[in-house]
PDB file of N, CA and C in Angstrom:
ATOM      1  N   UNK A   1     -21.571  12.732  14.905  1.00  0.00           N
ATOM      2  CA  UNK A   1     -21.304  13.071  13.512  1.00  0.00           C
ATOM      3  C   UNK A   1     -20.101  12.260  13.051  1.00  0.00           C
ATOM      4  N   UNK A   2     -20.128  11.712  11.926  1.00  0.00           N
ATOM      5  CA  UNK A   2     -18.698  10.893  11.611  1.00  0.00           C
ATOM      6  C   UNK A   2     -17.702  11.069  10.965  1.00  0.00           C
ATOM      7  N   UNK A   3     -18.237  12.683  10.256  1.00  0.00           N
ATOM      8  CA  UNK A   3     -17.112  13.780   9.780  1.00  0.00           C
ATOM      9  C   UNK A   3     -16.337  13.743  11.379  1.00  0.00           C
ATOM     10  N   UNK A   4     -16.741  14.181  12.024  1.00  0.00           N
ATOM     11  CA  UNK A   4     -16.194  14.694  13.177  1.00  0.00           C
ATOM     12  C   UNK A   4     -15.091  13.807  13.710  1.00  0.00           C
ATOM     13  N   UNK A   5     -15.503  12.031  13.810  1.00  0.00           N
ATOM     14  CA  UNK A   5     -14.867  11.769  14.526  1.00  0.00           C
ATOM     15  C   UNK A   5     -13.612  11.302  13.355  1.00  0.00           C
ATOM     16  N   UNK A   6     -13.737  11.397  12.207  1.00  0.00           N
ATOM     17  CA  UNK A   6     -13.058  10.541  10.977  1.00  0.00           C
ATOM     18  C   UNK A   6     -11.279  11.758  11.376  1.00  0.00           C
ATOM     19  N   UNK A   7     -11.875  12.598  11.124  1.00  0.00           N
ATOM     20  CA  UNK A   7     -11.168  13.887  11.898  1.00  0.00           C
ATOM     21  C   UNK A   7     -10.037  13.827  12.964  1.00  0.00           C
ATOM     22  N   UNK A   8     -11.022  13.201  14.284  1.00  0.00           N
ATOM     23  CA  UNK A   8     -10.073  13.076  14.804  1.00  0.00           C
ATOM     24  C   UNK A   8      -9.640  11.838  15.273  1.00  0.00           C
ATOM     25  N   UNK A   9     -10.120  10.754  14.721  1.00  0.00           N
ATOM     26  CA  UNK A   9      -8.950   9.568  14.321  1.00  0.00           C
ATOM     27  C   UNK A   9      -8.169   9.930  13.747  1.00  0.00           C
ATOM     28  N   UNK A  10      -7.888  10.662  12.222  1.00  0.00           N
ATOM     29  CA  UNK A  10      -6.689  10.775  11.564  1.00  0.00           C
ATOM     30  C   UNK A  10      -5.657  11.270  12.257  1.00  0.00           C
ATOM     31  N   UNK A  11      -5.908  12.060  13.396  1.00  0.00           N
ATOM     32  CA  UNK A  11      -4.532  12.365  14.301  1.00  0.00           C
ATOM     33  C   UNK A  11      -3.694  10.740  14.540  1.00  0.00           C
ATOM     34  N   UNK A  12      -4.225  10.337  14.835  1.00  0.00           N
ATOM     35  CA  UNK A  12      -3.572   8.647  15.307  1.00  0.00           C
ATOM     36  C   UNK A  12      -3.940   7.455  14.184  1.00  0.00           C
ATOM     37  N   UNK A  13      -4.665   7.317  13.165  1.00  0.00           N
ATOM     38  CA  UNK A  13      -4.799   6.467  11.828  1.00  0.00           C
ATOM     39  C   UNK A  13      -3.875   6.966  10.389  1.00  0.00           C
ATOM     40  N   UNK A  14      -3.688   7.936  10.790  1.00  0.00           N
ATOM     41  CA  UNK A  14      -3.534   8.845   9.376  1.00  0.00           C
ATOM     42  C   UNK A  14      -4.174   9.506   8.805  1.00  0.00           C
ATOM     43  N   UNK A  15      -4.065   9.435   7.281  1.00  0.00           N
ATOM     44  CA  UNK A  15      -4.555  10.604   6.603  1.00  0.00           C
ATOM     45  C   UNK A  15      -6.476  10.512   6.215  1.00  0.00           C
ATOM     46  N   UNK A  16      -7.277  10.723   5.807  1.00  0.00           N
ATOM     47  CA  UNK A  16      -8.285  10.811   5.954  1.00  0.00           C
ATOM     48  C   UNK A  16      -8.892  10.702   4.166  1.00  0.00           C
ATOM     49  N   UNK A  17     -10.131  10.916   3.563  1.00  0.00           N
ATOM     50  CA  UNK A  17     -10.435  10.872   2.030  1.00  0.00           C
ATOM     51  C   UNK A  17     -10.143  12.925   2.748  1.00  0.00           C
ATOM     52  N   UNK A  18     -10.706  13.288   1.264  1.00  0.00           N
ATOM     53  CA  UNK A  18     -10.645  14.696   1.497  1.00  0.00           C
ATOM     54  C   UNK A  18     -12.166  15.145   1.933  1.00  0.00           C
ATOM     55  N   UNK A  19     -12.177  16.075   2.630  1.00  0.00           N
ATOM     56  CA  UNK A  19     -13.639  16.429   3.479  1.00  0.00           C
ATOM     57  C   UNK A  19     -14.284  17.022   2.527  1.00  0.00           C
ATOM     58  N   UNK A  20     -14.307  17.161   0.898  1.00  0.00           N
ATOM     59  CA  UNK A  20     -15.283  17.133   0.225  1.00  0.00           C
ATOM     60  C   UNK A  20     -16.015  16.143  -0.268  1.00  0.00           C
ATOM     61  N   UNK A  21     -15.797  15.054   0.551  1.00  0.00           N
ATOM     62  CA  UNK A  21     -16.516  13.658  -0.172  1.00  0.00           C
ATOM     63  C   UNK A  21     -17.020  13.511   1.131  1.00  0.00           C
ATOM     64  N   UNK A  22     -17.283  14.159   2.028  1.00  0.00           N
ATOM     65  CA  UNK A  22     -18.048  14.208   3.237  1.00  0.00           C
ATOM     66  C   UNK A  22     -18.629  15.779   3.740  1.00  0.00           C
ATOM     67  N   UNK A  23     -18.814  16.962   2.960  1.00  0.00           N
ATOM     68  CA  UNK A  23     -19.314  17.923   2.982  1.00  0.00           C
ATOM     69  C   UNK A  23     -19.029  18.622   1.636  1.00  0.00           C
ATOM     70  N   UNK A  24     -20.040  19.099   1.647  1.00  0.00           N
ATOM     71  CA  UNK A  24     -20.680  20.324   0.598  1.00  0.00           C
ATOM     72  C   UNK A  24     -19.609  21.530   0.797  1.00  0.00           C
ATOM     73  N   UNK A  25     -19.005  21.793  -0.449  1.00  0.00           N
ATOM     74  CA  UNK A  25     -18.439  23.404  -0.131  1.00  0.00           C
ATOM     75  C   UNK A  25     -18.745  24.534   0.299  1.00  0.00           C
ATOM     76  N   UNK A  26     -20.434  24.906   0.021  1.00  0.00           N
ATOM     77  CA  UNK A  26     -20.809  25.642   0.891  1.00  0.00           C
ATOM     78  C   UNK A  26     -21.699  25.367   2.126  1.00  0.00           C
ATOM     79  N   UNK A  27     -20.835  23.963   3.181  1.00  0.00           N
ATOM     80  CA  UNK A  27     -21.687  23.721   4.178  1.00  0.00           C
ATOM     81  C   UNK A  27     -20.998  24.363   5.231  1.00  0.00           C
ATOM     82  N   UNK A  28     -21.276  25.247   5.289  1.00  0.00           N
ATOM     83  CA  UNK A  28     -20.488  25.865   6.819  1.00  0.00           C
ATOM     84  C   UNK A  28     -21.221  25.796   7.897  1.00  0.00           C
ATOM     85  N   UNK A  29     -21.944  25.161   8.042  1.00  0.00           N
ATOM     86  CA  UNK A  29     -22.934  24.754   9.428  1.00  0.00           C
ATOM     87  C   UNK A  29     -22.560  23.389   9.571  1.00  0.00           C
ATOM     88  N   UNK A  30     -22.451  22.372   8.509  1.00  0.00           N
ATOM     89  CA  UNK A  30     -21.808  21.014   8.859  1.00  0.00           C
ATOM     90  C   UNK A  30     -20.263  21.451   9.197  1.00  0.00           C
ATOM     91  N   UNK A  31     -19.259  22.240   8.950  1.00  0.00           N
ATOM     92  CA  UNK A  31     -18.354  22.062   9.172  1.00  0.00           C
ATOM     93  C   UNK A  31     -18.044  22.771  10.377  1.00  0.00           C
ATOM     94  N   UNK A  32     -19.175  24.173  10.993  1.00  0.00           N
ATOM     95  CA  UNK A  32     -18.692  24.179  12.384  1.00  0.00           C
ATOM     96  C   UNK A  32     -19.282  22.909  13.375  1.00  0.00           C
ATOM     97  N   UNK A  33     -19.939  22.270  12.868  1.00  0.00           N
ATOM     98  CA  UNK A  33     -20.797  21.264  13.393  1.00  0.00           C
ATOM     99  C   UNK A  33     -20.166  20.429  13.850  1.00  0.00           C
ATOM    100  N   UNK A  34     -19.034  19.973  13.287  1.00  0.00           N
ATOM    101  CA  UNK A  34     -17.395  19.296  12.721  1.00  0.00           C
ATOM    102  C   UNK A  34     -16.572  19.522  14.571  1.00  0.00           C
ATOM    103  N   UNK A  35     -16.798  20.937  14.338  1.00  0.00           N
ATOM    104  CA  UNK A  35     -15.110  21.470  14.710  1.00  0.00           C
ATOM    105  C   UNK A  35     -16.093  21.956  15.975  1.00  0.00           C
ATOM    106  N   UNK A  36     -17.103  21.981  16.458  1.00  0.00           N
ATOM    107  CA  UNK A  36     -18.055  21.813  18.012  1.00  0.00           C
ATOM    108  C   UNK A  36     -17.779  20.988  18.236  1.00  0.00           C
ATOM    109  N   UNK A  37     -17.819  19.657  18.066  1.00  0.00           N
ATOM    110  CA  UNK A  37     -18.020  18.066  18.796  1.00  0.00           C
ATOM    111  C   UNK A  37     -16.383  18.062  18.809  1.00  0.00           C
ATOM    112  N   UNK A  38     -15.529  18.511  18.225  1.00  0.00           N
ATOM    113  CA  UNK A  38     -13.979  17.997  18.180  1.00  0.00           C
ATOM    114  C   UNK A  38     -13.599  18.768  19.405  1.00  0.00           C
ATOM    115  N   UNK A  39     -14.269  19.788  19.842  1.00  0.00           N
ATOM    116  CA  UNK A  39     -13.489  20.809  20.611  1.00  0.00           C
ATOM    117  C   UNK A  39     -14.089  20.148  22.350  1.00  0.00           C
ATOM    118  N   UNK A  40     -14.723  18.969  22.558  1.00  0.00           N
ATOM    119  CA  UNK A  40     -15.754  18.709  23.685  1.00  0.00           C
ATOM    120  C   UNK A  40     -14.664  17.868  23.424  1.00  0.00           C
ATOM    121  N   UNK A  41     -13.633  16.854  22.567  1.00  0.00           N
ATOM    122  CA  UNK A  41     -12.130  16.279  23.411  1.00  0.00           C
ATOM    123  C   UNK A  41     -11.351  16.672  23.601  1.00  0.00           C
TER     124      UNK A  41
END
């Protein structure tokens, strides 16, 4: 997913666009979707 990894590059690139130009406000399945793959580094 490239929400995911955009995520966690910004720890070490910086700041990121805002994660509504890469998810829907009511996507809460893309965004645990997000925060599953972040938690496997």
């Amino acid at each position: 997913m490239t929400l995911a990894r955009r995520l966690r590059d910004a720890y070490s690139s910086g700041a990121i666009s805002p994660l509504r130009n890469w998810l829907e406000p009511t996507d809460a399945d893309g965004a645990y979707a997000a925060q599953t793959i972040n938690m496997r580094f």
